[in-house]
Every structure is written in structure tokens, then in C-alpha cells.
Protein backbone atom coordinates (compact mmCIF):
# COMPACT_ATOMS: atom_id res chain seq x y z
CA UNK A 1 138.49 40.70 156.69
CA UNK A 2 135.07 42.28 158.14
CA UNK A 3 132.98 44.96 157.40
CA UNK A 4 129.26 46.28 158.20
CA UNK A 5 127.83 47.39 155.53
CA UNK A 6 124.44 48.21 154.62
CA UNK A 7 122.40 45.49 152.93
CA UNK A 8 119.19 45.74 151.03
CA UNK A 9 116.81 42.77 151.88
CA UNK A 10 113.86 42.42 149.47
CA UNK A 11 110.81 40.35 151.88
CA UNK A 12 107.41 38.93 149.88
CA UNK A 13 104.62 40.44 152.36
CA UNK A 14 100.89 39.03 151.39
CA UNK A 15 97.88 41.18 151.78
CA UNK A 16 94.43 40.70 150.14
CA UNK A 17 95.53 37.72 147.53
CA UNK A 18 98.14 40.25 146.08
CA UNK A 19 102.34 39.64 147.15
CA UNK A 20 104.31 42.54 147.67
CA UNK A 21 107.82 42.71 147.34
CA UNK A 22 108.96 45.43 149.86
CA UNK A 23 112.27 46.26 150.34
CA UNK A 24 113.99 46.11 154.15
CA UNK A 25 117.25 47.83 154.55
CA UNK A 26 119.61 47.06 157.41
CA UNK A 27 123.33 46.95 158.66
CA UNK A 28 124.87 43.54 158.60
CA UNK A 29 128.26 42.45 158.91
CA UNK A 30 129.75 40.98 156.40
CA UNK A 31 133.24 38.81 155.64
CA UNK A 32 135.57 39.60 152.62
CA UNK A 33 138.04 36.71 151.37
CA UNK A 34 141.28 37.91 150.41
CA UNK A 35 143.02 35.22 147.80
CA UNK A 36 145.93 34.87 145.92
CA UNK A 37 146.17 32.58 142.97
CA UNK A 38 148.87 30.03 143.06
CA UNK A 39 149.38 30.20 139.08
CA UNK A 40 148.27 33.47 138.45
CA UNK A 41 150.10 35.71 141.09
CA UNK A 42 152.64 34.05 143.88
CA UNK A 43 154.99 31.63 141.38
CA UNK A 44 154.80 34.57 139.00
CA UNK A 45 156.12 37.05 141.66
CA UNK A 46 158.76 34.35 143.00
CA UNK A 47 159.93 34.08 139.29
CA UNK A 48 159.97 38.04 138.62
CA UNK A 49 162.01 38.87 141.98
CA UNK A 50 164.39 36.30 141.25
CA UNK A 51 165.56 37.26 137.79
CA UNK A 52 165.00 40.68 139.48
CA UNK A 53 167.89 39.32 141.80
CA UNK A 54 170.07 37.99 138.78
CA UNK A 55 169.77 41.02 137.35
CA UNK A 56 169.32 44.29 138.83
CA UNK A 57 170.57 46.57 136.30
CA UNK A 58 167.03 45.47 135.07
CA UNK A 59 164.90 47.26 138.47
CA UNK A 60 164.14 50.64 136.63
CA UNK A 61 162.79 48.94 133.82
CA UNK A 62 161.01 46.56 135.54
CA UNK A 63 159.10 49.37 137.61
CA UNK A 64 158.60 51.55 134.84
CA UNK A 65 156.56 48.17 133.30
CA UNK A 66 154.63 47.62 136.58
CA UNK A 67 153.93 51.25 137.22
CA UNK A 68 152.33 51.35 133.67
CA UNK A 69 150.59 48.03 134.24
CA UNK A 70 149.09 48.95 137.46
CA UNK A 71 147.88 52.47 136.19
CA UNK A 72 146.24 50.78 133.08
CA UNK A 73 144.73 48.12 134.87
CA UNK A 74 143.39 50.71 137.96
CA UNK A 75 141.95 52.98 135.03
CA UNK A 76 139.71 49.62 133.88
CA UNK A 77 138.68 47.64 136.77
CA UNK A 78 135.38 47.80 138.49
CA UNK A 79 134.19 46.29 141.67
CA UNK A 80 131.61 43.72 141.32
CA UNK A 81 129.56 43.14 144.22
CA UNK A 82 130.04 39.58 145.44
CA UNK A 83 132.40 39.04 142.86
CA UNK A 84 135.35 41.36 143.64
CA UNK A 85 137.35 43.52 141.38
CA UNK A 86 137.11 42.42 137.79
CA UNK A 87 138.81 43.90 134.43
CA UNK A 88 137.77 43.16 130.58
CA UNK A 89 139.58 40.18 129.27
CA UNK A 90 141.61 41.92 126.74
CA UNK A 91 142.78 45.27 127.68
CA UNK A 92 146.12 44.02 130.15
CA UNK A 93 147.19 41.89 126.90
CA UNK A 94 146.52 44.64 124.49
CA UNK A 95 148.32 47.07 126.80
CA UNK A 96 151.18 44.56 127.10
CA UNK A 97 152.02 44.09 123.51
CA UNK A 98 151.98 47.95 122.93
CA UNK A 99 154.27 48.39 125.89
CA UNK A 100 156.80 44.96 125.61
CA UNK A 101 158.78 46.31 122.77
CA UNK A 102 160.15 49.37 124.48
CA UNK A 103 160.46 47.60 127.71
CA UNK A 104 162.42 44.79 126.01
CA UNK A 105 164.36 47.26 124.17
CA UNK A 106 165.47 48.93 127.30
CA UNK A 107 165.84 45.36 129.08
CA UNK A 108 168.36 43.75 126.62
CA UNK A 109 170.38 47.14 125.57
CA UNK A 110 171.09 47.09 129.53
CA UNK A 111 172.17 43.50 129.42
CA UNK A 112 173.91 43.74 126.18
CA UNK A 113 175.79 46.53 128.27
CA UNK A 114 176.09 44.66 131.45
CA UNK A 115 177.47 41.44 129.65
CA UNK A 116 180.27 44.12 127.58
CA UNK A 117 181.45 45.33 131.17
């Protein structure tokens, strides 16, 4: 993907045995890399749509989880220039175990249900 942005340039200009550092600002174009992690996000997804497939009883639950995930992890993450979007370490897993219990509950009582049927 491409985008101009504006880029600040910082140039070392000499004059009279002192160096200045003095700031040029122009428009430059500029080329974002869009990647998805093998491990970390398309065998994941593969795996959650087919036991979403399996079982579908399970689809409500599941969104309510990934609507919660998402808003928690939107609420945290900051863009880091020429790094991307970045989160603290520890707040998807803390948010995770205070939210799996519920979920679960939910989860199984539906396929302690579906099973009965």
C-alpha cells in the first residue's frame, strides 16, 4: 500500500566552524507492508472457523468473545511510526483470563445442550 505523507528531514548545514542541524520538511511517498503471521493469525483463524463449522450453536458466543477482544485491544494499541500498531504485552492475556470463564461457561452449557438433543 502507498501513501504521501509528510516527512521531516533533519540536514547538518556548516557555517563558520559551527554545524547546524536544520530541519527540511517535505512530501514523500511512502510504502506500507501489510503482513499476516503464519503462527500468530492465519492457522489460528483456519482452526477457529472450523470448529466454528463443527459447531455453530457456538457463533454467538464466539462473537461476543471477539467483539470484547477487539474493543479491549482497540482501547490499548498505539501506532508506532515505522513499527506499526503495537499493544503492551500483557493486557490481551489479562483480559482473556477475566473473560474465558464466562465464555466457556456459555460455550459448554450450549454443547452440553446440543449433545442432550
Amino acid at each position: 500500500m502507498k501513501s504521501v505523507e509528510p516527512i521531516t528531514r533533519v540536514e547538518e548545514v556548516e557555517f563558520l566552524w559551527f554545524t547546524y542541524r536544520v530541519p527540511r520538511a517535505s512530501v514523500e511517498e511512502v510504502s506500507t507492508l501489510l503482513a499476516a503471521h503464519l503462527g500468530g493469525c492465519i492457522i489460528p483463524v483456519g482452526v477457529s472457523i472450523y470448529l466454528l463449522y463443527l459447531h455453530p450453536n457456538l457463533l454467538p458466543t464466539a462473537t461476543l468473545g471477539i467483539l470484547g477482544t477487539a474493543v479491549v485491544v482497540h482501547l490499548v494499541a498505539r501506532r508506532v511510526p515505522g513499527l506499526g500498531i503495537v499493544t503492551p504485552a500483557f493486557i490481551p492475556p489479562w483480559y482473556l483470563l477475566g473473560s474465558t470463564p464466562q465464555t466457556l461457561n456459555r460455550g459448554l452449557a450450549k454443547l452440553v445442550r446440543g449433545a442432550e438433543e
